[in-house]
Protein backbone atom coordinates (compact mmCIF):
# COMPACT_ATOMS: atom_id res chain seq x y z
CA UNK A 1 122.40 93.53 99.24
CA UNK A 2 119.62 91.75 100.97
CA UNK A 3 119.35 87.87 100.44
CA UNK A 4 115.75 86.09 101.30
CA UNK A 5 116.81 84.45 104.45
CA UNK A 6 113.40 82.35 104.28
CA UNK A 7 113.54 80.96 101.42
CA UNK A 8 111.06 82.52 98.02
CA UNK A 9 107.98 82.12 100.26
CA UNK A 10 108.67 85.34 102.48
CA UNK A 11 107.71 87.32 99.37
CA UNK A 12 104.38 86.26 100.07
CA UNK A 13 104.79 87.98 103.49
CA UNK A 14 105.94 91.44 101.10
CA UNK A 15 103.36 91.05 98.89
CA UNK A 16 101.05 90.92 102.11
CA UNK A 17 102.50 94.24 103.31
CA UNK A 18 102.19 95.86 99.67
CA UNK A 19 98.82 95.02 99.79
CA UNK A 20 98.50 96.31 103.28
CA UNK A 21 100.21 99.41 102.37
CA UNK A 22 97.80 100.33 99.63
CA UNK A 23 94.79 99.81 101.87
CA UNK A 24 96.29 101.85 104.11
CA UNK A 25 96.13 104.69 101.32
CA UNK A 26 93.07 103.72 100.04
CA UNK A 27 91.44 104.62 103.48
CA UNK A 28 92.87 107.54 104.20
CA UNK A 29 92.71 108.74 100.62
CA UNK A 30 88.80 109.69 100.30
CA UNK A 31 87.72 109.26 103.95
CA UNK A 32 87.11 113.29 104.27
CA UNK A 33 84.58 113.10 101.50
CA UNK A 34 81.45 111.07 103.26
CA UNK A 35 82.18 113.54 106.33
CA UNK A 36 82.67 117.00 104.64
CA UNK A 37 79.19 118.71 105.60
CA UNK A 38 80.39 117.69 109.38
CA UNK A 39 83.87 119.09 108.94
CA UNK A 40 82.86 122.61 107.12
CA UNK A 41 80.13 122.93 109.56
CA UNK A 42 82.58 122.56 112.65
CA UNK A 43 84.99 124.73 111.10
CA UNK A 44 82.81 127.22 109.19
CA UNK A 45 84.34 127.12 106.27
CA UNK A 46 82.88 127.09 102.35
CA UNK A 47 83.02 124.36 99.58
CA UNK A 48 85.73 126.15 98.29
CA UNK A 49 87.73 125.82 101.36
CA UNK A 50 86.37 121.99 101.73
CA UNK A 51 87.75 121.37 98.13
CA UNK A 52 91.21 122.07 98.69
CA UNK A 53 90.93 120.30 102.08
CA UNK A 54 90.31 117.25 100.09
CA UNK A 55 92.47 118.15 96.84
CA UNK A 56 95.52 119.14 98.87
CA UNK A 57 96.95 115.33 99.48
CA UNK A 58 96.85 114.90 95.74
CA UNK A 59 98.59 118.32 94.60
CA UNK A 60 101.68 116.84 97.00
CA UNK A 61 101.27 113.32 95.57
CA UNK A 62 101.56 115.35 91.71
CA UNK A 63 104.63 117.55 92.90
CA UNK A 64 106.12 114.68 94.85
CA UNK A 65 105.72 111.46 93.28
CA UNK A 66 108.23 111.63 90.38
CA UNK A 67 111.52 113.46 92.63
CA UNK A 68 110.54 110.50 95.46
CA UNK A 69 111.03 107.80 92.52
CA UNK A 70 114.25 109.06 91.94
CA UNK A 71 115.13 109.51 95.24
CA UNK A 72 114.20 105.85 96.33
CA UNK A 73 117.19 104.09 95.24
CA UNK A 74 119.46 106.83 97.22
CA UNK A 75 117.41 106.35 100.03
CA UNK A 76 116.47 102.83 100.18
CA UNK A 77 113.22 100.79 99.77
CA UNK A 78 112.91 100.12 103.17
CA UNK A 79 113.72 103.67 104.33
CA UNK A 80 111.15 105.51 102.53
CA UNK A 81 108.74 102.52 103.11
CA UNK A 82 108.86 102.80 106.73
CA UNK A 83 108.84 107.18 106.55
CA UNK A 84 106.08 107.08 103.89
CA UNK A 85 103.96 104.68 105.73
CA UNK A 86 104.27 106.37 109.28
CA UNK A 87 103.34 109.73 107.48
CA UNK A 88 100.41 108.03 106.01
CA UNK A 89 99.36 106.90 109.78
CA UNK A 90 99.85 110.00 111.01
CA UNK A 91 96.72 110.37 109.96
CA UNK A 92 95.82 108.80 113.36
CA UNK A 93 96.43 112.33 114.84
CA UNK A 94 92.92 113.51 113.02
CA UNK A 95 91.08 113.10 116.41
CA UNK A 96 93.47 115.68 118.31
CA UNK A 97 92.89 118.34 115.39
CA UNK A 98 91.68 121.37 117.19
CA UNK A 99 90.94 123.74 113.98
CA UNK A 100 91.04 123.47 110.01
CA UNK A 101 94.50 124.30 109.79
CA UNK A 102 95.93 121.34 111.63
CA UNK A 103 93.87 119.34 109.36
CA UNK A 104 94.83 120.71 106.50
CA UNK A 105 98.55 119.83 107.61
CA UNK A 106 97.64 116.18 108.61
CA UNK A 107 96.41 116.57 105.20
CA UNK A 108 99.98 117.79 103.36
CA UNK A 109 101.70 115.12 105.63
CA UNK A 110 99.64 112.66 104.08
CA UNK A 111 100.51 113.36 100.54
CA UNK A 112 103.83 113.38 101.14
CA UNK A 113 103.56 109.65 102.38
CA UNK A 114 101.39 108.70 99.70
CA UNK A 115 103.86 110.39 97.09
CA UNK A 116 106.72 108.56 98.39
CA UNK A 117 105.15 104.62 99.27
CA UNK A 118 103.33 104.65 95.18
CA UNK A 119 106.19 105.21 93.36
CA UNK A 120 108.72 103.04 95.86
CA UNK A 121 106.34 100.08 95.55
CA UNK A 122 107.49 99.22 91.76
CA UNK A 123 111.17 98.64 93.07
CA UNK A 124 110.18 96.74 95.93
CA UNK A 125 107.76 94.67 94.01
CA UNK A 126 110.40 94.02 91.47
CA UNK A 127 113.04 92.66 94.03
CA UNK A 128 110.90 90.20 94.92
CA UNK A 129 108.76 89.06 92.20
CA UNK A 130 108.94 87.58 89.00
CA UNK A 131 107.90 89.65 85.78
CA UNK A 132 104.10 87.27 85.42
CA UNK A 133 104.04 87.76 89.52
CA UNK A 134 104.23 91.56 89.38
CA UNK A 135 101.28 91.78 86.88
CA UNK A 136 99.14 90.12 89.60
CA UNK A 137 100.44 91.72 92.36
CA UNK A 138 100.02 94.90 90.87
CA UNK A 139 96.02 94.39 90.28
CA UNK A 140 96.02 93.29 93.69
CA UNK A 141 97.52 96.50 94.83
CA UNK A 142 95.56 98.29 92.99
CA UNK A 143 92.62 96.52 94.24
CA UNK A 144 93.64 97.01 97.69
CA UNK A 145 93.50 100.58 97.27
CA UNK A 146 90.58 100.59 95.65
CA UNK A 147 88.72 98.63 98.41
CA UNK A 148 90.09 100.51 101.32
CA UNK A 149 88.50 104.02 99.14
CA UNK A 150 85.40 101.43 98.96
CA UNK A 151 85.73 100.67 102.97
CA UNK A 152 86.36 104.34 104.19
CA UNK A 153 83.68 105.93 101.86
CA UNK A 154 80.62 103.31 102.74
CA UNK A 155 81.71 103.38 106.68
CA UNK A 156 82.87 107.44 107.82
CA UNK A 157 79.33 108.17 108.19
CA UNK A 158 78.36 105.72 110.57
CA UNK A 159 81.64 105.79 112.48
CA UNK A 160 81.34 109.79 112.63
CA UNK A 161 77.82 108.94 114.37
CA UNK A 162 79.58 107.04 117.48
CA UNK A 163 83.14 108.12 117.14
CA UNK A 164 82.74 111.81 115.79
CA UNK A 165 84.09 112.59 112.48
CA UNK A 166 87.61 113.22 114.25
CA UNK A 167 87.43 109.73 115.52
CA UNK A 168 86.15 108.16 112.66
CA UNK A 169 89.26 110.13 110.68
CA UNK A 170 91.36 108.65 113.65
CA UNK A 171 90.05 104.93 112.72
CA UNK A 172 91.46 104.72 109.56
CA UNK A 173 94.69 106.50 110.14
CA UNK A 174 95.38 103.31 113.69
CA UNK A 175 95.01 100.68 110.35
CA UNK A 176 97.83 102.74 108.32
CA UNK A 177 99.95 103.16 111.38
CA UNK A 178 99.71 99.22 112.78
CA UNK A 179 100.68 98.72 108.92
CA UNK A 180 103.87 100.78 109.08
CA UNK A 181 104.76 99.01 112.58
CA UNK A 182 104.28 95.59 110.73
CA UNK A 183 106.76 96.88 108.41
CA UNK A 184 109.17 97.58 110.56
CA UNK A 185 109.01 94.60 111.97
CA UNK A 186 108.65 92.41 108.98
CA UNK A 187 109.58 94.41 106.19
CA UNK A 188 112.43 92.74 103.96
CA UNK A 189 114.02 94.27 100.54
CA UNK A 190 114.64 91.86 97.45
CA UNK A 191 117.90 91.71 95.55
CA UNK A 192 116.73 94.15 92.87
CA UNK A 193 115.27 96.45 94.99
CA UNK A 194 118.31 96.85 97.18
CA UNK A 195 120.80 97.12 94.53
CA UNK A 196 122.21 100.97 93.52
CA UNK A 197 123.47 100.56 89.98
CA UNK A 198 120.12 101.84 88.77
CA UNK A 199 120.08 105.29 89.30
CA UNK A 200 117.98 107.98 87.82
CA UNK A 201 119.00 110.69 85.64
CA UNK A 202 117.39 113.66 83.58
CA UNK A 203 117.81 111.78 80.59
CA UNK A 204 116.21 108.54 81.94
CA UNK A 205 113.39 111.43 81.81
CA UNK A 206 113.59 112.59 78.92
CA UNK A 207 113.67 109.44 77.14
CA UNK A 208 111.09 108.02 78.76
CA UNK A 209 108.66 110.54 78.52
CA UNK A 210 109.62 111.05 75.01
CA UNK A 211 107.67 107.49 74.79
CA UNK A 212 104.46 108.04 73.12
CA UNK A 213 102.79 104.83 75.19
CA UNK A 214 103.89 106.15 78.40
CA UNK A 215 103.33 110.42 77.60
CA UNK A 216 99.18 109.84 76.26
CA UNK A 217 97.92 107.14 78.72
CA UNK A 218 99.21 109.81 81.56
CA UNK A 219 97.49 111.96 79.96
CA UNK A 220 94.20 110.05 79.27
CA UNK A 221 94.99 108.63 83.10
CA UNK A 222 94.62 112.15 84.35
CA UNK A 223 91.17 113.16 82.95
CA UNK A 224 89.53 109.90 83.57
CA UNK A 225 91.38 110.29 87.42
CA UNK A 226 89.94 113.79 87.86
CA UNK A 227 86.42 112.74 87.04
CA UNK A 228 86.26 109.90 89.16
CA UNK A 229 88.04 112.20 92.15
CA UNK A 230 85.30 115.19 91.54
CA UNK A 231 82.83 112.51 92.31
CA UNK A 232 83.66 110.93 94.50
CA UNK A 233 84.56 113.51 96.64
CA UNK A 234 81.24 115.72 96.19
CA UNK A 235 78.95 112.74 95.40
CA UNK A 236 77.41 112.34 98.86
CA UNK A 237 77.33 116.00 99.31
CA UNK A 238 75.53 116.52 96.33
CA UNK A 239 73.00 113.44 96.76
CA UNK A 240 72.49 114.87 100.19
CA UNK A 241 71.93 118.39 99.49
CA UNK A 242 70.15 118.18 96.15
CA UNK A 243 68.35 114.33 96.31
CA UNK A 244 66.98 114.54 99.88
CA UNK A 245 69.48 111.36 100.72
CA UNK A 246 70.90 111.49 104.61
CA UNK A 247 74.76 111.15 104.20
CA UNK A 248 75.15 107.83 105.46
CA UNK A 249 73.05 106.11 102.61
CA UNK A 250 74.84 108.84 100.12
CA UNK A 251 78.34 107.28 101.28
CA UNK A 252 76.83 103.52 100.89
CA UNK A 253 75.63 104.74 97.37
CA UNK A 254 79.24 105.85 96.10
CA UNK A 255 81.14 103.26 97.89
CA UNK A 256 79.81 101.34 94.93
CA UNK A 257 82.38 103.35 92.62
CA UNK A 258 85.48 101.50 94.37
CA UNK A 259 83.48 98.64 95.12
CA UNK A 260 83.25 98.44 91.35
CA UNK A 261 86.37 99.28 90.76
CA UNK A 262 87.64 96.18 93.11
CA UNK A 263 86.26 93.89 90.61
CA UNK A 264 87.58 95.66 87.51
CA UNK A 265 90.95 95.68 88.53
CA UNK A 266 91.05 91.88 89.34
CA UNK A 267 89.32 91.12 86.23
CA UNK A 268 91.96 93.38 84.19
CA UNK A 269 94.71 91.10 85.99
CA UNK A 270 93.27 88.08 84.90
CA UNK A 271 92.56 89.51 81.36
CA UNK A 272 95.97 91.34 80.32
CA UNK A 273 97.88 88.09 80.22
CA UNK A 274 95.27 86.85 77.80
CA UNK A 275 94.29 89.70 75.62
CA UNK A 276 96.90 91.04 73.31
CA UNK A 277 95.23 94.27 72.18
CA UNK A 278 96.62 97.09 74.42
CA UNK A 279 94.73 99.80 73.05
CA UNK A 280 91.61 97.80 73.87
CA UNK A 281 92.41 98.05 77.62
CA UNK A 282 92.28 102.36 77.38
CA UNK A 283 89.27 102.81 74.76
CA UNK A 284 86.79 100.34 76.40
CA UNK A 285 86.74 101.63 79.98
CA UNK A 286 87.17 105.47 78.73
CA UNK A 287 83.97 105.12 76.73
CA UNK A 288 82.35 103.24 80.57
CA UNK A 289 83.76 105.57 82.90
CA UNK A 290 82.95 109.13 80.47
CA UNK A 291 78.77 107.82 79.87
CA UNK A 292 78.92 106.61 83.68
CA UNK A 293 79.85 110.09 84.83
CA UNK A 294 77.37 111.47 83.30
CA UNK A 295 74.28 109.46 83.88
CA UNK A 296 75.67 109.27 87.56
CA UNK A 297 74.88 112.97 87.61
CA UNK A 298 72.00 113.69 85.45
CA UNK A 299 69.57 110.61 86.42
CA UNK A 300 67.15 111.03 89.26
CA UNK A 301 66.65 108.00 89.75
CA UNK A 302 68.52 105.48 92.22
CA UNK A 303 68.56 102.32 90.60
CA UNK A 304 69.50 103.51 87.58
CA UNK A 305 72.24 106.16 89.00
CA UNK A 306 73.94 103.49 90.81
CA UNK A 307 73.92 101.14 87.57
CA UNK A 308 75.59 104.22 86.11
CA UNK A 309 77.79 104.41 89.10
CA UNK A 310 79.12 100.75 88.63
CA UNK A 311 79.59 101.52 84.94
CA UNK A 312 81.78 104.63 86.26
CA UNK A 313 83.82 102.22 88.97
CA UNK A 314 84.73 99.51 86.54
CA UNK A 315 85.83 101.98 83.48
CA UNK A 316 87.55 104.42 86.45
CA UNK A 317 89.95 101.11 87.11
CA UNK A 318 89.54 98.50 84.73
CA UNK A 319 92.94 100.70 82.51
CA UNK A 320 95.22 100.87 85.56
CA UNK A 321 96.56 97.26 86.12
CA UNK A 322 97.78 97.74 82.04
CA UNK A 323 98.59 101.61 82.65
CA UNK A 324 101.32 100.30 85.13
CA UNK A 325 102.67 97.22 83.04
CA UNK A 326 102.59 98.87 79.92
CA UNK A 327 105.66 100.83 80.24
CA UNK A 328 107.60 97.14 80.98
CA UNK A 329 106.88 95.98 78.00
CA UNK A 330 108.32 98.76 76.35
CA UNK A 331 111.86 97.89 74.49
CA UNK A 332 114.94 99.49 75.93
CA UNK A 333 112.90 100.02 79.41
CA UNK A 334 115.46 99.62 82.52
CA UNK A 335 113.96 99.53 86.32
CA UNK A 336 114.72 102.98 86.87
CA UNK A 337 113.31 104.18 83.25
CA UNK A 338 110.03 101.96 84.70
CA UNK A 339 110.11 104.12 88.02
CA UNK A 340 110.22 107.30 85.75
CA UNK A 341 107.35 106.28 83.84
CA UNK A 342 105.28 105.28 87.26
CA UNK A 343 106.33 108.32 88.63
CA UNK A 344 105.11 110.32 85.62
CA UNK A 345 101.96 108.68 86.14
CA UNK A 346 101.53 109.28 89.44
CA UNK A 347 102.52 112.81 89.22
CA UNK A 348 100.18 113.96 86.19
CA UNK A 349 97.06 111.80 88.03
CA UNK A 350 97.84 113.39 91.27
CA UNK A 351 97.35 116.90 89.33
CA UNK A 352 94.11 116.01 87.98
CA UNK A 353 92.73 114.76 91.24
CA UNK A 354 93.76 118.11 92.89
CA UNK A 355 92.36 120.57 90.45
CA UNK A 356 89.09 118.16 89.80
CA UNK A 357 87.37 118.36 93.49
CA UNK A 358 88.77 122.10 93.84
CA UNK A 359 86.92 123.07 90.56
CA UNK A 360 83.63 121.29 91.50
CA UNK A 361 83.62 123.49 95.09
CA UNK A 362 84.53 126.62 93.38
CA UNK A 363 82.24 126.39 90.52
CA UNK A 364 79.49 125.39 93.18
CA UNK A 365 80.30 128.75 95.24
CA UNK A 366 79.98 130.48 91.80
CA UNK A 367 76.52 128.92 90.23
CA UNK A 368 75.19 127.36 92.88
CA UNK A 369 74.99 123.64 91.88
CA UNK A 370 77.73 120.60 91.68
CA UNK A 371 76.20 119.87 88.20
CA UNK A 372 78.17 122.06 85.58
CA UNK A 373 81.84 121.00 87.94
CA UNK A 374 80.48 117.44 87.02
CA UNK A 375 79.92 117.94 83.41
CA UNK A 376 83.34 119.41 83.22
CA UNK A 377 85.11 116.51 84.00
CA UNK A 378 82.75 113.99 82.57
CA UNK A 379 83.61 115.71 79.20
CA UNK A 380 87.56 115.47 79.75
CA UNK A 381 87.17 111.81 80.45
CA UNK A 382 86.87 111.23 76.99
CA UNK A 383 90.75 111.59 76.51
CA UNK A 384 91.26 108.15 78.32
CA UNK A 385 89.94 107.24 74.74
CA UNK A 386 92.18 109.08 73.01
CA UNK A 387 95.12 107.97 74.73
CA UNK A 388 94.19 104.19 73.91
CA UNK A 389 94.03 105.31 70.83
CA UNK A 390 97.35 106.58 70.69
CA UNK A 391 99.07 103.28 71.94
CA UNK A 392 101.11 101.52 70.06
CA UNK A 393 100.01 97.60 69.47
CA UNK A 394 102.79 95.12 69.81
CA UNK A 395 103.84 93.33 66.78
CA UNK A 396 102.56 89.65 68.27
CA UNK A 397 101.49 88.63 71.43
CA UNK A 398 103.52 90.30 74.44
CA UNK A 399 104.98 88.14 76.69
CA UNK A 400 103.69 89.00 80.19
CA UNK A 401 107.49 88.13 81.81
CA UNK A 402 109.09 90.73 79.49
CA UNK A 403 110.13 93.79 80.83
CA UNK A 404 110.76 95.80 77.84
């Protein structure tokens, strides 16, 4: 068991890495999209083929996410922190990729990473923070990733112009790798997080998915992910190809979607230890982020479309902070039922983001236009409404230090 030899202000240090850690993901996460003409040009390949170049990560981070939960108390925080981090900066390797295969596998290597640091991050977190702490710290994580999606998305473009898109690919993957280094290096374990009394079972599972307020804000988590994957992944394709925009000022246009989003999740920090309404926290951003997708498709018009775009950002992230805490506040909920439920999450969104940008491409090949791909998943993103409306509210106020 790991003691803080430094007293309780090294867990500002870990909370520094966490935060690193999910920029890390954040940039690597959506920096293909800005540079996707480039890459199927190089390659020759079709949107189809470009889709599952970009939906591949999240299909591992859906298969993977849940079995790594489990597996990170076997394993150990800091193990499959410093393995899922160096796979995420493998990244790095993007400039030496001679064909579309070897990206696709820098690809798969980086959803295994990012399957294995999300879900391990709720342990470690835990070990070193107190219940009100860990509300904050996850918004900030979640804004972290957001931001680095925000950072990657406004700058590939203009990178790919001096570096090449390989180099520009390679950029982002150097900031993950330094990060897993610094880990390594600095990386500590709390006394929660390296205890092994809380192990995982199938019927941690079953209970806990059995739990209506952690089954239907997956769900709704899904539909609303999907829509804001589809576009942000095609946006600056389509804006180029159909709204005469060049592709660097189509990136800087949906950058504004996790730019957005940065803001909504700190806000949501600062409001779920004030508002006792949970269902509140689902219904309001569903309704933003399903009337956002759609006017960020169907308006011609830039001022308004990235009005509609901000709309999308903030109801795309202003859930997630509460999405996360939720299940802690649940009675009977132990650390490793809480990993379950995270990984549940993870797993269900990751599926939604893989199928979303997929569709789009293949329904593109098929009719010609990113349009009906886009009204596909602007219509699911109405269940993000259902699902708040499907959560239980507590009987008073929660307390944000309870854990269930």
């Amino acid at each position: 068991m790991t003691e803080d030899p430094r007293g309780q202000r090294y867990r500002y240090v870990i909370g520094g890495l966490a935060f690193w850690a999910h920029l890390s993901v954040g940039l690597n996460f959506q920096s293909l999209s800005p540079l996707l003409p480039l890459i199927t040009e190089d390659y020759n390949i079709s949107s189809s083929a470009g889709g599952l170049l970009l939906a591949l990560a999240l299909l591992l981070f859906a298969l993977f996410s849940l079995p790594g939960g489990m597996l990170t108390p076997s394993l150990g925080v800091r193990r499959v922190y410093t393995l899922s981090w160096l796979m995420v900066g493998l990244s790095t390797l993007s400039v030496l990729a001679p064909n579309f295969g070897s990206l696709l596998a820098i690809r798969i290597i980086f959803g295994l990473g990012m399957a294995l640091i999300m879900p391990a991050t709720g342990p470690l977190i835990m070990g070193w923070f107190r219940p009100n702490e860990a509300l904050i710290l996850t918004s900030l994580n979640v804004a972290a990733l957001s931001l680095g999606i925000a950072l990657s998305t406004s700058t590939a473009a203009p990178l790919a112009g001096h570096l090449g898109w390989e180099g520009a690919l390679g950029v982002f993957g150097a900031v993950a790798l330094a990060g897993a280094i610094a880990w390594m290096v600095w990386g500590k374990v709390g006394v929660v997080a390296s205890g092994s009394s809380d192990r995982f079972s199938w019927r941690d599972v079953s209970e806990t998915l059995r739990k209506r307020a952690v089954l239907m804000p997956g769900i709704g988590d899904a539909a609303c992910f999907a829509q804001y994957v589809a576009l942000t992944s095609w946006l600056p394709t389509f804006y180029s190809q159909s709204r005469d925009i060049s592709l660097s000022q189509a990136g800087l246009i949906t950058s504004a979607l996790p730019l957005a989003g940065v803001a909504a999740v700190l806000f949501a920090g600062f409001l779920a230890v004030r508002v006792t309404s949970r269902r509140m926290f689902f219904i309001v951003p569903g309704v933003m982020a399903a009337v956002g997708g759609l006017g960020t498709v169907l308006v011609d018009n830039t001022a308004i479309a990235l009005v509609c775009i901000s709309l999308l950002g903030i109801g795309s992230w202003l859930y997630v902070p509460m999405l996360f805490v939720l299940p802690m506040e649940l009675e009977g909920m132990t650390p490793g039922k809480v990993a379950v439920a995270w990984g549940w999450i993870m797993a269900v969104s990751g599926m939604g983001g893989f199928v979303a940008p997929l569709a789009v491409g293949i329904l593109k090949d098929i009719t010609g236009s990113f349009v009906p791909g886009f009204l596909v998943f602007a219509a699911l993103a109405w269940m993000l409404v259902v699902a708040g409306l499907s959560v239980p509210e507590p009987r008073s106020a929660p307390e944000p230090s309870s854990r269930g």
